[in-house]
C-alpha atoms as a PDB file:
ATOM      1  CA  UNK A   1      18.809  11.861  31.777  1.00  0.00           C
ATOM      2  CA  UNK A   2      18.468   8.289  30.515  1.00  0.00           C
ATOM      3  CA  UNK A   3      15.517   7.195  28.837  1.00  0.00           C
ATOM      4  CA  UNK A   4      14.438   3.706  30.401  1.00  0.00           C
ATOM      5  CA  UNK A   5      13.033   1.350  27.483  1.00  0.00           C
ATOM      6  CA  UNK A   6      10.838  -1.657  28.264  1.00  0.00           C
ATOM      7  CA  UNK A   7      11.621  -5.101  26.109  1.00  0.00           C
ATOM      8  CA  UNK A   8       7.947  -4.130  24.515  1.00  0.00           C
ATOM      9  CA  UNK A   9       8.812  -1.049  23.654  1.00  0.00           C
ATOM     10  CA  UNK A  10      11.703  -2.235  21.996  1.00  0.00           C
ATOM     11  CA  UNK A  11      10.177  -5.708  20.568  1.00  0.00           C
ATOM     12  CA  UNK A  12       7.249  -4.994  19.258  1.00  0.00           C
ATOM     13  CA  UNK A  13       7.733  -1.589  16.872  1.00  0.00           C
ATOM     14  CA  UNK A  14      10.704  -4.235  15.398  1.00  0.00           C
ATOM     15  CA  UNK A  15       8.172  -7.100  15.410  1.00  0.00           C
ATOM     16  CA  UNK A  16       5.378  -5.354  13.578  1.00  0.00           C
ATOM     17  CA  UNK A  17       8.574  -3.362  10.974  1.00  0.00           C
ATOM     18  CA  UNK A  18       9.508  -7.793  10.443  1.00  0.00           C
ATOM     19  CA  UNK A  19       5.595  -8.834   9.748  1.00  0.00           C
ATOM     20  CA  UNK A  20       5.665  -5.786   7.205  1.00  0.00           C
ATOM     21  CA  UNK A  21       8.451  -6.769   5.234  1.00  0.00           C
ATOM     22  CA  UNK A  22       7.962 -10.747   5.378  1.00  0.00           C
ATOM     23  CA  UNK A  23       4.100  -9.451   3.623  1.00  0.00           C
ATOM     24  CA  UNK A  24       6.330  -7.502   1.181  1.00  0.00           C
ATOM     25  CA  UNK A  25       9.053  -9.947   0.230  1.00  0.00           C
ATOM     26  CA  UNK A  26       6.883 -13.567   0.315  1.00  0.00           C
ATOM     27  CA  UNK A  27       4.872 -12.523  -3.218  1.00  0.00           C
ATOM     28  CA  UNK A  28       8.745 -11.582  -4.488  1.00  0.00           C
ATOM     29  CA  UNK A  29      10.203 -15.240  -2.791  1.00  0.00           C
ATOM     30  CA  UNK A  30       7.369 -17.318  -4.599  1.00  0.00           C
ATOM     31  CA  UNK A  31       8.242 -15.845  -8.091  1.00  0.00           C
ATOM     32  CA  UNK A  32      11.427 -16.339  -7.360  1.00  0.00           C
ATOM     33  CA  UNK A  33      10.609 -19.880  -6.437  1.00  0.00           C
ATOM     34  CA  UNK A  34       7.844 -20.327  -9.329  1.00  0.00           C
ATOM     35  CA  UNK A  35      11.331 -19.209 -12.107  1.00  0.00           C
ATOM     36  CA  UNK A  36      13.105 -22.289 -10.897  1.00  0.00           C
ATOM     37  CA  UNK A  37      10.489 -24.443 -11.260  1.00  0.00           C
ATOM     38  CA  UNK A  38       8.610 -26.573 -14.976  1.00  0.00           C
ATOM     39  CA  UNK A  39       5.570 -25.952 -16.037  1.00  0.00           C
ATOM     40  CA  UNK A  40       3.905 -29.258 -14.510  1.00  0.00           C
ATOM     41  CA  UNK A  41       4.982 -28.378 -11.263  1.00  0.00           C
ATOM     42  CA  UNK A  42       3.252 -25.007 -11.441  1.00  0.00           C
ATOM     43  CA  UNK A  43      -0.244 -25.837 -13.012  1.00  0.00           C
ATOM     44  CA  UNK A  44      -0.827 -28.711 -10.251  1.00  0.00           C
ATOM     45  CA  UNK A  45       0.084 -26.822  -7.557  1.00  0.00           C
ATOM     46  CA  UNK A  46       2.809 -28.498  -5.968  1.00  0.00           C
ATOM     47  CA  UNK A  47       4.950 -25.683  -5.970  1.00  0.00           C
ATOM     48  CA  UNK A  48       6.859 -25.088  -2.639  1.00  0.00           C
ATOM     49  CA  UNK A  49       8.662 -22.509  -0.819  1.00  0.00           C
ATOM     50  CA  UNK A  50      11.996 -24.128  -2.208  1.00  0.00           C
ATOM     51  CA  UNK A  51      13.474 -23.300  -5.156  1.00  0.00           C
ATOM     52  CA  UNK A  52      13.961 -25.999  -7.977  1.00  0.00           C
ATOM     53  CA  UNK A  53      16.353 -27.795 -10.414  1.00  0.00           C
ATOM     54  CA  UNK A  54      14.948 -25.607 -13.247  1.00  0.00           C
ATOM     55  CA  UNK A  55      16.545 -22.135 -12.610  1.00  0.00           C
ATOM     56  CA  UNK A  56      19.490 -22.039 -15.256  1.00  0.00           C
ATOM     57  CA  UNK A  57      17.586 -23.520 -17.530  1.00  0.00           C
ATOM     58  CA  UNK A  58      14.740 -21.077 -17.623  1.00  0.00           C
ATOM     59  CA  UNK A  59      16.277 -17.927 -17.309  1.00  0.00           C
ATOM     60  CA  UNK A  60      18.863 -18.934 -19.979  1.00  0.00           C
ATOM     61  CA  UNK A  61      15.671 -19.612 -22.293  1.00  0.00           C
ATOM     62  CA  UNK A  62      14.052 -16.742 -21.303  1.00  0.00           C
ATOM     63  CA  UNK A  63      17.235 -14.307 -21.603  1.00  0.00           C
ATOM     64  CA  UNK A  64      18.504 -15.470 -24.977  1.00  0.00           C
ATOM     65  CA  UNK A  65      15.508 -17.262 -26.700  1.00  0.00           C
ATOM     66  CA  UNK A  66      12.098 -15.505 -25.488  1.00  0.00           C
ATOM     67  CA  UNK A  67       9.122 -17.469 -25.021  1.00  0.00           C
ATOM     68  CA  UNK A  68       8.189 -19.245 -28.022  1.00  0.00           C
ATOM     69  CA  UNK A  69       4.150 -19.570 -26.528  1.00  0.00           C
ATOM     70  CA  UNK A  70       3.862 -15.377 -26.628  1.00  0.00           C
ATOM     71  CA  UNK A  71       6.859 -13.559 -28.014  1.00  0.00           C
ATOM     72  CA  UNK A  72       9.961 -14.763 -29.650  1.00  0.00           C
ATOM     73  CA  UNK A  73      11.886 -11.254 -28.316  1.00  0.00           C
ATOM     74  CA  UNK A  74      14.775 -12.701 -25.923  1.00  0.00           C
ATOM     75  CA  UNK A  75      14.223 -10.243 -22.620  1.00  0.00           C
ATOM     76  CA  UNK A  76      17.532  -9.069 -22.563  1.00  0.00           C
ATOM     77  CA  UNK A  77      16.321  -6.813 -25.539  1.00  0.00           C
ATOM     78  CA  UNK A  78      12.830  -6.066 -24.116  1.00  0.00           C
ATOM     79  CA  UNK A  79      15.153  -4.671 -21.037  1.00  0.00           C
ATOM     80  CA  UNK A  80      17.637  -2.835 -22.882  1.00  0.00           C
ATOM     81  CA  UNK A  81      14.325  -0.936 -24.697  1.00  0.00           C
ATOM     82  CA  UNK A  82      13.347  -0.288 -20.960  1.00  0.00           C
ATOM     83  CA  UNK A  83      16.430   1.148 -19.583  1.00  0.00           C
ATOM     84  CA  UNK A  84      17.099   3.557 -22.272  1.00  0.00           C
ATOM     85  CA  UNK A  85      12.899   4.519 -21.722  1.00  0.00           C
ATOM     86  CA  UNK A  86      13.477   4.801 -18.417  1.00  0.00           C
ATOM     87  CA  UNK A  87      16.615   6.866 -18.508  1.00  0.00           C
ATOM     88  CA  UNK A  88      15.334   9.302 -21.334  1.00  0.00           C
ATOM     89  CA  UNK A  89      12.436   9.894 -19.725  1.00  0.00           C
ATOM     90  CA  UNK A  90      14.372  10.510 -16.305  1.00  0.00           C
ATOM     91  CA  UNK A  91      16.988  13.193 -17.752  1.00  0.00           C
ATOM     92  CA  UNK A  92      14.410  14.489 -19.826  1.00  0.00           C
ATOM     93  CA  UNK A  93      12.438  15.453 -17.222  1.00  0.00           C
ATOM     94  CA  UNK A  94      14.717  16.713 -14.764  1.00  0.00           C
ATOM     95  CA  UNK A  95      16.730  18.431 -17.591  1.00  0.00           C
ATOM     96  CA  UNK A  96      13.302  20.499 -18.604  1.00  0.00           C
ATOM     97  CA  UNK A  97      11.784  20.928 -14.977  1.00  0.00           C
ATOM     98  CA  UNK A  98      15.788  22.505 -14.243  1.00  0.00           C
ATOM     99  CA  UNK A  99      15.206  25.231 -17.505  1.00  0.00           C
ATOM    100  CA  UNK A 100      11.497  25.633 -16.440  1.00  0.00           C
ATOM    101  CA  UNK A 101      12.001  26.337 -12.708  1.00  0.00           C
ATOM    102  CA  UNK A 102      14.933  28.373 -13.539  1.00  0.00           C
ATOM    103  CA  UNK A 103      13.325  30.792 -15.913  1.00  0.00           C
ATOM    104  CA  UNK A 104      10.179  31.010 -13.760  1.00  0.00           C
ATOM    105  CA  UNK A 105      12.330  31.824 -10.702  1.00  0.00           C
ATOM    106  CA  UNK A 106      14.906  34.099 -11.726  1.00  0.00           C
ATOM    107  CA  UNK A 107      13.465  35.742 -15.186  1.00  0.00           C
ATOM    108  CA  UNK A 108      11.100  38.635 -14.745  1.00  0.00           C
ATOM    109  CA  UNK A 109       8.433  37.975 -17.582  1.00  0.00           C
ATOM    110  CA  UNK A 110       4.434  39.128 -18.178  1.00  0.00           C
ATOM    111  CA  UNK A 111       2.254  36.403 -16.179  1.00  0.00           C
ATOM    112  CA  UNK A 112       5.082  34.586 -14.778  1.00  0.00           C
ATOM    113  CA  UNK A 113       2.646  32.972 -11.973  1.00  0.00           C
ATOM    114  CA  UNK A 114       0.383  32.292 -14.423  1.00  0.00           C
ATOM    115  CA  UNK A 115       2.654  30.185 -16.354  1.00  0.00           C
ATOM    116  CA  UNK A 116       4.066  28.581 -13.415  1.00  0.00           C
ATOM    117  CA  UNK A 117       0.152  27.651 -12.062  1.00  0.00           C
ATOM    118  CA  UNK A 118      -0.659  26.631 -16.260  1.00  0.00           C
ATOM    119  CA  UNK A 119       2.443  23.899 -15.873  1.00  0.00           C
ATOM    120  CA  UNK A 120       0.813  23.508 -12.247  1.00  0.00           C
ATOM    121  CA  UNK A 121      -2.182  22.585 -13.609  1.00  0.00           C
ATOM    122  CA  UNK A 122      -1.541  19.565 -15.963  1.00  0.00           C
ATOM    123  CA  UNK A 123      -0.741  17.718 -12.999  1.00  0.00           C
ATOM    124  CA  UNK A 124      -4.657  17.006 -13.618  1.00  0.00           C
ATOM    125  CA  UNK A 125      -3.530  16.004 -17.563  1.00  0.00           C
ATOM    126  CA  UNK A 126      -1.671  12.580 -17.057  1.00  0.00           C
ATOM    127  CA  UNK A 127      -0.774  10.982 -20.505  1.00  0.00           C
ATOM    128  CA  UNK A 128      -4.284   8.688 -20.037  1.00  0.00           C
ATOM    129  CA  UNK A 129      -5.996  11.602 -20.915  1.00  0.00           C
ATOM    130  CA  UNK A 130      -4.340  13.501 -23.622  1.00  0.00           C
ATOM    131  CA  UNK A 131      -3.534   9.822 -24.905  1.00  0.00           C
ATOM    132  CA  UNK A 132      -5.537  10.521 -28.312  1.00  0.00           C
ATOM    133  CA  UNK A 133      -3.728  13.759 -29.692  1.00  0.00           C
ATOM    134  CA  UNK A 134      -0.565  12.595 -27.995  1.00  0.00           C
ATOM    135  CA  UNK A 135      -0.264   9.822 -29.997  1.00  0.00           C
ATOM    136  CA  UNK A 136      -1.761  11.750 -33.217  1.00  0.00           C
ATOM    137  CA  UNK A 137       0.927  13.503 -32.901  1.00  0.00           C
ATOM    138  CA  UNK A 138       3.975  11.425 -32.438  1.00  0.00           C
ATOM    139  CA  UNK A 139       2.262   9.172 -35.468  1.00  0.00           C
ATOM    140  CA  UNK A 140       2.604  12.334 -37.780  1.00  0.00           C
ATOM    141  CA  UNK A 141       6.108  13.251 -36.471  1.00  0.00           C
ATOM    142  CA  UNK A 142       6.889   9.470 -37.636  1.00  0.00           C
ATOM    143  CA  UNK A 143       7.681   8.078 -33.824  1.00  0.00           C
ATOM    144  CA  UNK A 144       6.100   5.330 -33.957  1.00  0.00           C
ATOM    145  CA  UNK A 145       8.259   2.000 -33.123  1.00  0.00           C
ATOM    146  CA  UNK A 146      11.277   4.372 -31.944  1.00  0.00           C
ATOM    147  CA  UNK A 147      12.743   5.485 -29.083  1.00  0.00           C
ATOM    148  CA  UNK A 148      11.609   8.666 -29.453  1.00  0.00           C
ATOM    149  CA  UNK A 149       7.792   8.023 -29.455  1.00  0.00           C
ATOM    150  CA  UNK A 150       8.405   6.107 -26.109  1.00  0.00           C
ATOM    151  CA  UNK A 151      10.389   8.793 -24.366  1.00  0.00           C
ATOM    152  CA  UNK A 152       9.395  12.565 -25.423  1.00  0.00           C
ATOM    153  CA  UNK A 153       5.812  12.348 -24.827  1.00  0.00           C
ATOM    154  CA  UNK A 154       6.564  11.953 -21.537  1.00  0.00           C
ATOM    155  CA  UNK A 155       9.620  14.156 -20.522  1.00  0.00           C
ATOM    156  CA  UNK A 156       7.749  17.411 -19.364  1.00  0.00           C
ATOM    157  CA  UNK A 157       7.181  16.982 -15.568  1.00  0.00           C
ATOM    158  CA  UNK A 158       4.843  19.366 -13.523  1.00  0.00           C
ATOM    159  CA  UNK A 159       6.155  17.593 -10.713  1.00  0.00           C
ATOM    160  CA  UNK A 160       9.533  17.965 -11.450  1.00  0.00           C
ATOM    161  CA  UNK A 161       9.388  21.907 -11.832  1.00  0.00           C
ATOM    162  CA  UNK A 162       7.443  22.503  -8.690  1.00  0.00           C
ATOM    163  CA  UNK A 163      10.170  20.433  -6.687  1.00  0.00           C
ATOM    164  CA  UNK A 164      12.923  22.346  -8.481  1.00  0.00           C
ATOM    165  CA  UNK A 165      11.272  25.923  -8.465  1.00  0.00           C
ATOM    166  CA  UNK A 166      10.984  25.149  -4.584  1.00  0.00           C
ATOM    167  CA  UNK A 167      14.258  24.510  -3.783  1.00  0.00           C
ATOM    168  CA  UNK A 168      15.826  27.868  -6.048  1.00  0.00           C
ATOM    169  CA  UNK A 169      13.315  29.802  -3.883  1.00  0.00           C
ATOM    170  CA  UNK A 170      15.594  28.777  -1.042  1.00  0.00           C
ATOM    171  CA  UNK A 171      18.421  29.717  -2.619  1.00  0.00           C
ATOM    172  CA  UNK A 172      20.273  32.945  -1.134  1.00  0.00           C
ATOM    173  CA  UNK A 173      19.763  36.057  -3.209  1.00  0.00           C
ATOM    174  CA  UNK A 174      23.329  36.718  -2.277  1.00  0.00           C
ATOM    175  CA  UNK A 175      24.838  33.708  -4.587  1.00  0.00           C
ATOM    176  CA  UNK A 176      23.283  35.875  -7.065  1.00  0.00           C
ATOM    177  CA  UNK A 177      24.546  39.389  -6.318  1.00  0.00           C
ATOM    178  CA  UNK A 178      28.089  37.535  -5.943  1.00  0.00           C
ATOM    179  CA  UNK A 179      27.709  36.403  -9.373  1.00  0.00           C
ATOM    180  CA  UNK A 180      26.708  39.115 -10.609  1.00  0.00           C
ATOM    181  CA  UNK A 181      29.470  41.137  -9.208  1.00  0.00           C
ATOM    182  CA  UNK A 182      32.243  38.265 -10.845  1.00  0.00           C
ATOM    183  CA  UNK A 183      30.480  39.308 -13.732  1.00  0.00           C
ATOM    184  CA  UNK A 184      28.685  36.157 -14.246  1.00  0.00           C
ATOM    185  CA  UNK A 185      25.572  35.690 -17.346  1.00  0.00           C
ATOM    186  CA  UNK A 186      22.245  33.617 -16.583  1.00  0.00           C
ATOM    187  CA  UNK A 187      24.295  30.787 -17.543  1.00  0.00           C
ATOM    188  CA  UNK A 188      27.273  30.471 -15.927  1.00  0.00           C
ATOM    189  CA  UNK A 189      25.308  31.445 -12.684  1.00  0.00           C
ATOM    190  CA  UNK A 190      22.798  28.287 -13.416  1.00  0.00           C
ATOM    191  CA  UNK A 191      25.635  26.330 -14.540  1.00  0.00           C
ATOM    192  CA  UNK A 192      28.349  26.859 -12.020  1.00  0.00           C
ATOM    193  CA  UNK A 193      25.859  27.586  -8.500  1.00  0.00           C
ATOM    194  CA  UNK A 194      22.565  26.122  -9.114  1.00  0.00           C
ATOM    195  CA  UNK A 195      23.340  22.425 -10.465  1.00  0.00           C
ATOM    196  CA  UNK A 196      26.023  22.147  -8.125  1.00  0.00           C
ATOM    197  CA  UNK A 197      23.721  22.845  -5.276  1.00  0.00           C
ATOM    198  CA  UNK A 198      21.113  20.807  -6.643  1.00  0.00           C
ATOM    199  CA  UNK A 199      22.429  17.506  -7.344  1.00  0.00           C
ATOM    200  CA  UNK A 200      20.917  15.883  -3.900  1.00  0.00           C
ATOM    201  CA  UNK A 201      17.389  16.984  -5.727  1.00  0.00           C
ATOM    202  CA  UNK A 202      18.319  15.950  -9.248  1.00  0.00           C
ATOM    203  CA  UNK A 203      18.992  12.292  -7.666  1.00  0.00           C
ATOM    204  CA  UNK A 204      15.687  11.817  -5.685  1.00  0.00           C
ATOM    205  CA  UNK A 205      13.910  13.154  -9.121  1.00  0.00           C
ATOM    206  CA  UNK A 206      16.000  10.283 -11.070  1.00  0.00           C
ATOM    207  CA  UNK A 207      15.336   7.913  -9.179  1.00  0.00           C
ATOM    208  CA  UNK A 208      11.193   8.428  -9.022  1.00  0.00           C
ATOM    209  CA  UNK A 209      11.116   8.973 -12.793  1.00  0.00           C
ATOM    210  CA  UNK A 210      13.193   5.815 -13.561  1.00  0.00           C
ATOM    211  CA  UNK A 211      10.927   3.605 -12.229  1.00  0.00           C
ATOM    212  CA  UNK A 212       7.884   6.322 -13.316  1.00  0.00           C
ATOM    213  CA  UNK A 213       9.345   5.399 -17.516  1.00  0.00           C
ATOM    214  CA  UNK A 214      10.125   1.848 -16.026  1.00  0.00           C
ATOM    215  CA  UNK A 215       6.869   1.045 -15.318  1.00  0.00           C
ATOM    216  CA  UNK A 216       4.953   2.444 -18.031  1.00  0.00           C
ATOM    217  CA  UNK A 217       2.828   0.365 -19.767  1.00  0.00           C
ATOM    218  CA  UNK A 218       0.170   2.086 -21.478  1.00  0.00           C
ATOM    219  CA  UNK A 219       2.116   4.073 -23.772  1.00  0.00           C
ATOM    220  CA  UNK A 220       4.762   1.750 -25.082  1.00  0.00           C
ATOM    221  CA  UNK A 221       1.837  -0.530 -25.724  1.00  0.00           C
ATOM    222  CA  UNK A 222       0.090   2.304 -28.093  1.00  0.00           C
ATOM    223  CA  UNK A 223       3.324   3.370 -30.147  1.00  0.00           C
ATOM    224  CA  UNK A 224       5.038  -0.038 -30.463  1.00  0.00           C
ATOM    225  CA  UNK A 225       4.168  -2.616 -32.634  1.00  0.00           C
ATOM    226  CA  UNK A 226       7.267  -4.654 -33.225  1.00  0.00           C
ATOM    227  CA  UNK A 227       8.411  -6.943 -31.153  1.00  0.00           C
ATOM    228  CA  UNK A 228      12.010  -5.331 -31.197  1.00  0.00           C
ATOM    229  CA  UNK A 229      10.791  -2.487 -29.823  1.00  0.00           C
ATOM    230  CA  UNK A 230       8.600  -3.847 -26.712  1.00  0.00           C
ATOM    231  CA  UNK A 231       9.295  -3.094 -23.351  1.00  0.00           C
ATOM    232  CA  UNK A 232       9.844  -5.420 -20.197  1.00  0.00           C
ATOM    233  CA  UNK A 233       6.298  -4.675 -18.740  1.00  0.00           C
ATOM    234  CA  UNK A 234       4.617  -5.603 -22.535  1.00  0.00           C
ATOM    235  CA  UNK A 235       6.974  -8.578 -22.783  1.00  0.00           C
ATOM    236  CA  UNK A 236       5.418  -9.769 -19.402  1.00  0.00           C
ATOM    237  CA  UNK A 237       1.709  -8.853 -20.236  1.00  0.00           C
ATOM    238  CA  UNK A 238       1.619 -10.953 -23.209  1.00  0.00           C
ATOM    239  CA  UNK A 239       3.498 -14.050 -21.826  1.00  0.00           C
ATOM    240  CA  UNK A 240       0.601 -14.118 -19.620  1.00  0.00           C
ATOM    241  CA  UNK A 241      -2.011 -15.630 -21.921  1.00  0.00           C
ATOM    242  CA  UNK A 242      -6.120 -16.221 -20.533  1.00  0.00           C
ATOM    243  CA  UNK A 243      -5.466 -19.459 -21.113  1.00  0.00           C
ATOM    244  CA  UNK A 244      -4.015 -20.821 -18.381  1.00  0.00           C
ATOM    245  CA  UNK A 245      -2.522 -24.167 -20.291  1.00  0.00           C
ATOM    246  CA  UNK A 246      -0.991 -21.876 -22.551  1.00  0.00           C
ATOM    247  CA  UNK A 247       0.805 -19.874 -19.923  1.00  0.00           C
ATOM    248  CA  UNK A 248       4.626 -21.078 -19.305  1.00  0.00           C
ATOM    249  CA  UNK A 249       4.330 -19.326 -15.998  1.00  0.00           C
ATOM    250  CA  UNK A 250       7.832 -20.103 -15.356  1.00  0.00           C
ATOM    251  CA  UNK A 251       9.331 -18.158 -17.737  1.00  0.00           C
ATOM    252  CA  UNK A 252       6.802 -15.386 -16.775  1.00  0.00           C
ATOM    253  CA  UNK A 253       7.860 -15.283 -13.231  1.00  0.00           C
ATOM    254  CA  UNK A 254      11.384 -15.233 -14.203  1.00  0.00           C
ATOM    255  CA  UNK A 255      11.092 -12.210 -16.526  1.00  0.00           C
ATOM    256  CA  UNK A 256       9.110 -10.515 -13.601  1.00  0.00           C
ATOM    257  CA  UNK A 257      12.168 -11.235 -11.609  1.00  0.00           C
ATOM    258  CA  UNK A 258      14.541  -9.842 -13.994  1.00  0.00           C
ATOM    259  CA  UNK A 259      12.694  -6.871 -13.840  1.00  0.00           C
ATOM    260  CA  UNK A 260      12.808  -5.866 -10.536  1.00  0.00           C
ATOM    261  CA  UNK A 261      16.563  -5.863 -11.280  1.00  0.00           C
ATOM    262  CA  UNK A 262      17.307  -2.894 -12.905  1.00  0.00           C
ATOM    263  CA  UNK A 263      14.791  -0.477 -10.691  1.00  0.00           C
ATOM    264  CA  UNK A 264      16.575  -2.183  -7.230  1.00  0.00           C
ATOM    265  CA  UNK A 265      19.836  -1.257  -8.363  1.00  0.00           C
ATOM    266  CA  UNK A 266      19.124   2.219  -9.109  1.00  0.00           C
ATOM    267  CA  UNK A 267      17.267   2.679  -5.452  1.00  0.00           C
ATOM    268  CA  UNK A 268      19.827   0.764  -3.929  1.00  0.00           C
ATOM    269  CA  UNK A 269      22.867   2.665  -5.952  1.00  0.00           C
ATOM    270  CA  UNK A 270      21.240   6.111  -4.815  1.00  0.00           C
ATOM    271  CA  UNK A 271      20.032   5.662  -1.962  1.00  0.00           C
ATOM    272  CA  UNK A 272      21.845   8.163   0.218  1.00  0.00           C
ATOM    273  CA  UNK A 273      21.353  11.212  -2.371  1.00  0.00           C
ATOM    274  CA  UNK A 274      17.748   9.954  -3.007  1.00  0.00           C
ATOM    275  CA  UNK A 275      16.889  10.487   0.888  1.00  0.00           C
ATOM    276  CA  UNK A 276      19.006  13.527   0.702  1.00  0.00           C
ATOM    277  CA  UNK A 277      16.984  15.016  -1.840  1.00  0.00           C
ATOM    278  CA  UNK A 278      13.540  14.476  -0.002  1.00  0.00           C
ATOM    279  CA  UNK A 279      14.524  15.192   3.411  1.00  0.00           C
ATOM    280  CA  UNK A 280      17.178  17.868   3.143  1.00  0.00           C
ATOM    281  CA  UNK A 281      15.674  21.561   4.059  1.00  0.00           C
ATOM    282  CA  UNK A 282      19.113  23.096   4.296  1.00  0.00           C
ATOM    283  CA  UNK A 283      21.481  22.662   1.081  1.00  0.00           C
END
């Protein structure tokens, strides 16, 4: 049987999906717009919908020099301090939710549920509010201004382990037996079965905590204090002075466009394993 479909039924679940993404995209076109554009232009409110003679020059400035009004840090370094945030914080996580589901799934251990509903729990305990002996901490270990202060804080990942300790549960028992049987250790079986079967999973959680360490702003505003070390969101927060005359809101809008970048990519580049890994009930 043949479903008969109207042109409304058609046009309009399209035409409302169009409306959607044009309310999306037009705050992305006009900072697009607003990078290519001077200063003048900007502050009197001529700008249009059309982007302007300016482009090269600003995001050459901005790349390689920094803005001279705010920070002198070119944003090619504030971004390369993002990215490796981003990406430490993303393997971290998925490489300690993988031990933590593991052992709470397939080790037989006093209070194992209670553990499991303890890690549970500090979904409740974002960084906001253990901020004080968080950073106490990393100032006594000597993290401050380093990679490390911006990245292991914020590698263990409630969420992570739930997702992961969900998907061994499916896991036949008889992958097990058969390695046990080959003669297989803890190891080899999580090494050789259960990241092989899990990769769909491991993408969808990279992808969430990339743009989770991305984003962060917080934190990295706390435990940095040279400019060297800044990331792209700081960068961005302090070329955006409250004085409006003092604001080169080009170069602002540029850096914001720069970094979308970077989070886009990764999306885009994973897409297919990052749908995968939500959607998938049978591995």
């Amino acid at each position: 049987m043949v479903e008969r479909r109207t042109f409304f039924s058609v046009a309009l679940p399209h035409a409302i999906l169009m409306i959607g993404v044009l309310i999306v995209f037009f705050p992305v076109w006009l900072a697009v717009v607003a990078s290519t554009w001077d200063p003048a232009t900007i502050i009197n409110g001529q700008l249009g919908l059309l982007p302007g003679p300016y482009g090269a020059e600003n995001y050459s400035r901005i790349l390689f020099s920094g803005a001279s009004s705010s920070t002198r840090e070119p944003v090619w370094s504030m971004m390369t301090n993002s990215f490796v945030m981003a990406v430490g914080v993303a393997v971290g996580k998925i490489f300690i939710s993988l031990l933590s589901a593991f052992a709470i799934v397939y080790y037989r251990f006093p209070f194992r549920m209670a553990v499991f509903w303890f890690i549970f729990i500090t979904l409740m305990l974002p960084v906001e509010v253990r901020i004080f002996p968080t950073y106490k901490i990393v100032a006594d270990l000597g993290f401050l201004d380093t990679y490390q202060g911006l990245i292991i804080p914020l590698i263990a990942s409630a969420t992570g382990t739930l997702l992961f300790r969900q998907f061994f549960m499916t896991v036949p028992d008889e992958l097990l037996e058969a390695s046990k049987i080959d003669a297989a250790g803890p190891f080899r079986f999580f090494k050789d079965t259960l990241l092989p079967l899990s990769l769909t999973t491991m993408a969808a959680l990279f992808v969430i905590q990339f743009i989770y360490g991305w984003n962060q702003y917080l934190w990295p505003l706390l435990i940095t204090t040279r400019d060297s070390m800044q990331t792209i969101v700081i960068g961005i927060r302090k070329m955006i002075t409250t004085q409006d005359a003092l604001t080169e809101w080009q170069l602002a809008m540029a850096t914001a466009v720069l970094a979308l970048l970077p989070p886009v990519i990764v999306v885009v580049a994973m897409q297919r394993l990052f749908v995968k890994g939500l959607v998938e009930t049978e591995k």
